[in-house]
C-alpha atoms as a PDB file:
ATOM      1  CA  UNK A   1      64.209 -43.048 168.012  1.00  0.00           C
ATOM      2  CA  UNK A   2      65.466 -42.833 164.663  1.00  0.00           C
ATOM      3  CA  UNK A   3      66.824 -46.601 162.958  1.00  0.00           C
ATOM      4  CA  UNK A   4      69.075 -45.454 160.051  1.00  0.00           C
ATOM      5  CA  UNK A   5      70.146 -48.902 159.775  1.00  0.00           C
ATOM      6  CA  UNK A   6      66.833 -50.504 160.341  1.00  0.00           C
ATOM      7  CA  UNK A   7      68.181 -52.874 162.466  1.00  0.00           C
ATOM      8  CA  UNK A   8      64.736 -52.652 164.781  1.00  0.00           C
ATOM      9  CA  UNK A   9      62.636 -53.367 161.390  1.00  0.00           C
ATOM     10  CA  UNK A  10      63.226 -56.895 161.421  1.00  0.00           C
ATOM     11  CA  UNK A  11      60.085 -59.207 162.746  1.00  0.00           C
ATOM     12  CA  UNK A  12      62.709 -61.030 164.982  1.00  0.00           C
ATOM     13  CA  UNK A  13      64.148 -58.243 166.826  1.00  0.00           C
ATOM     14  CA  UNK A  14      61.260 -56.819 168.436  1.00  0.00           C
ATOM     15  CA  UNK A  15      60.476 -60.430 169.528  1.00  0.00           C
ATOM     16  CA  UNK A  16      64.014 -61.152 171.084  1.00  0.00           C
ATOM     17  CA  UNK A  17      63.805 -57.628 172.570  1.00  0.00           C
ATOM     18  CA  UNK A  18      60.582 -58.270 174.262  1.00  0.00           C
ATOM     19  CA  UNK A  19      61.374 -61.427 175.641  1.00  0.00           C
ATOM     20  CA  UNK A  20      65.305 -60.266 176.950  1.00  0.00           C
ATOM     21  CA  UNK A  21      63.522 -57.523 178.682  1.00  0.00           C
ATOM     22  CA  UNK A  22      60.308 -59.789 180.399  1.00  0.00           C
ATOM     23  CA  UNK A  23      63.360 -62.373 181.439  1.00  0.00           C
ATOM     24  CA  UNK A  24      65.716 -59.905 182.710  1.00  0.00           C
ATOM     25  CA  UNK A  25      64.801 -59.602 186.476  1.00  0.00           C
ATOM     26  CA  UNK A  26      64.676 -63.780 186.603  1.00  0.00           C
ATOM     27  CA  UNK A  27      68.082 -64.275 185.037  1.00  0.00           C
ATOM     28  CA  UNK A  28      69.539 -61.843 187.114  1.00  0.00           C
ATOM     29  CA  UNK A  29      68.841 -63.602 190.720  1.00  0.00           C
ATOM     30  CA  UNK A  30      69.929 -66.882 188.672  1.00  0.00           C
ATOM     31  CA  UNK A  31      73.045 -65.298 188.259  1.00  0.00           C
ATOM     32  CA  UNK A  32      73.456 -63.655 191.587  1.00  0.00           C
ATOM     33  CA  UNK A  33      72.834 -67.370 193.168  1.00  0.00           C
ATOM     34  CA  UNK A  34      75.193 -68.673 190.527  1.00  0.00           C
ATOM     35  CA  UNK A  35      77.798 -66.188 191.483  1.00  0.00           C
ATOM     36  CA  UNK A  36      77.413 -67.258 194.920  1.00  0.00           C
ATOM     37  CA  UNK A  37      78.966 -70.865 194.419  1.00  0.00           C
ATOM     38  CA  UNK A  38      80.802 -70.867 191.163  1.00  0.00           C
ATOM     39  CA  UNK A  39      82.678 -67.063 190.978  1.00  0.00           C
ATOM     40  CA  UNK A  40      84.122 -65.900 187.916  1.00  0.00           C
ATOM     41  CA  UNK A  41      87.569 -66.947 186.498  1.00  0.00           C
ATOM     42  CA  UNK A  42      90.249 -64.398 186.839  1.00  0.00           C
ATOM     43  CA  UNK A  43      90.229 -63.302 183.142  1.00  0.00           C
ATOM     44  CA  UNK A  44      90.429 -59.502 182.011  1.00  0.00           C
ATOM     45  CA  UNK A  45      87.385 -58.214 180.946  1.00  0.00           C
ATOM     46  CA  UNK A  46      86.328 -55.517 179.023  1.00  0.00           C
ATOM     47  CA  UNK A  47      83.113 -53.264 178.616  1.00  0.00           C
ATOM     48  CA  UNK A  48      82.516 -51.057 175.871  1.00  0.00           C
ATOM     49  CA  UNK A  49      79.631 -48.693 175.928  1.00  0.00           C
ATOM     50  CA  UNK A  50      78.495 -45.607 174.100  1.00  0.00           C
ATOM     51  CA  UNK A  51      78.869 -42.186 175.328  1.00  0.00           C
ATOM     52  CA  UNK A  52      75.745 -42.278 176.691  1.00  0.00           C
ATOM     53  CA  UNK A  53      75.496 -46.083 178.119  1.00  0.00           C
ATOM     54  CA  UNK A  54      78.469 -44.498 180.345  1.00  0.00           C
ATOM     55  CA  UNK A  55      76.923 -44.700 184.037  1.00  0.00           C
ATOM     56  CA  UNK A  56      75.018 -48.389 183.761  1.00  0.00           C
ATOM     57  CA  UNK A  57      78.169 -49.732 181.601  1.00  0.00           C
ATOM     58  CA  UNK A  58      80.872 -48.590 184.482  1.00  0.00           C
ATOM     59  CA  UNK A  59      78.685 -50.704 187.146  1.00  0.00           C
ATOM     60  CA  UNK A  60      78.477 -53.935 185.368  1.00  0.00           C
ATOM     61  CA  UNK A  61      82.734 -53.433 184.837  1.00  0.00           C
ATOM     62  CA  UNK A  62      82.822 -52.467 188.013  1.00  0.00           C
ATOM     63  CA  UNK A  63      80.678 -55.491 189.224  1.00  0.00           C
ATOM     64  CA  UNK A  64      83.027 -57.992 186.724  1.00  0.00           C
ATOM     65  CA  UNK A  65      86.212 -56.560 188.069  1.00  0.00           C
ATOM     66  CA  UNK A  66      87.003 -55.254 184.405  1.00  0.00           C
ATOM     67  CA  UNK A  67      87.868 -51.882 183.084  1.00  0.00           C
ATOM     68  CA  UNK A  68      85.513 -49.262 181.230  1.00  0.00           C
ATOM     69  CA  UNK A  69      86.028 -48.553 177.429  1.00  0.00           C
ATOM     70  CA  UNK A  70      83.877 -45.676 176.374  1.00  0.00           C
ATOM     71  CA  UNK A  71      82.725 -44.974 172.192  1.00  0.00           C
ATOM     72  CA  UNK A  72      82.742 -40.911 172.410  1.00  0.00           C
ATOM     73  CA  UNK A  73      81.577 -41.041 168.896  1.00  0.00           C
ATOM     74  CA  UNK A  74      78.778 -44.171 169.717  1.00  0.00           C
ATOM     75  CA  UNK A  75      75.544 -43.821 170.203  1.00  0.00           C
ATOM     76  CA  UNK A  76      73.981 -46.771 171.656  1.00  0.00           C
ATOM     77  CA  UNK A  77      75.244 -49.268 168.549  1.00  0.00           C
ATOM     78  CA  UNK A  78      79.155 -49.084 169.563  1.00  0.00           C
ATOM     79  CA  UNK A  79      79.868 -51.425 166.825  1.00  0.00           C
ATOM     80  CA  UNK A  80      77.731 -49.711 163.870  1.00  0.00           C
ATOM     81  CA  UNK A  81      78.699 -46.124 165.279  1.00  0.00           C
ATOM     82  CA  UNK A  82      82.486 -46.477 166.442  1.00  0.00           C
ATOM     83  CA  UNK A  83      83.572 -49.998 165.452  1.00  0.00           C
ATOM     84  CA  UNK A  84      87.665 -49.038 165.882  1.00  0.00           C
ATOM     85  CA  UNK A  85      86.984 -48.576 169.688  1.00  0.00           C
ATOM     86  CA  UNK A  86      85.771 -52.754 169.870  1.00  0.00           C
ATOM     87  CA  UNK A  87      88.711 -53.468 168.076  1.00  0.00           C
ATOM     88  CA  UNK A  88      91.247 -50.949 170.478  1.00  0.00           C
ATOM     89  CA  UNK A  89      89.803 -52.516 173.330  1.00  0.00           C
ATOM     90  CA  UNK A  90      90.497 -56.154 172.191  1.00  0.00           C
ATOM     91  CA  UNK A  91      94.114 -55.517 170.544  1.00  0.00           C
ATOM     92  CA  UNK A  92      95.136 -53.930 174.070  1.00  0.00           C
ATOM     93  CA  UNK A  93      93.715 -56.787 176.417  1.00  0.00           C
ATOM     94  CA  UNK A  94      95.445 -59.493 174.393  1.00  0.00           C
END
């Protein structure tokens, strides 16, 4: 994919990448079993996602109880692509 902002150029990101995605499955189950004894608060909550994000984003509101913003104009960097949507969704939840 194409990095106009070269935000995947940096040493470091590749790195934190790697390691979110090899730790993923594991902090998961530690948060289902979490979940299990200590449930969230009753705040709002409020997921953003890019047009495309759309189907995975709606489950994990879905999962926290919260409601779905989506970035029509986003790609899959909502806050370099469509940053006014973040700030919509935070203005109207306060």
């Amino acid at each position: 994919m194409p990095d106009p902002h070269e935000v995947y150029r940096m040493g470091k990101v590749p790195a934190a990448v790697a390691g979110e995605w090899l730790a993923r499955r594991a902090m998961a189950a530690d948060l289902c079993r979490i979940r299990q004894d200590k449930p969230l608060p009753g705040v709002p909550v409020t997921v953003v996602a890019a047009a495309g994000d759309a189907s995975c984003a709606g489950r994990v509101a879905a999962e926290l109880g919260g409601r779905l913003v989506r970035a029509p104009r986003a790609r899959r960097l909502v806050h370099l692509h469509d940053p006014g949507v973040i700030v919509e969704a935070v203005l109207s939840t306060a």
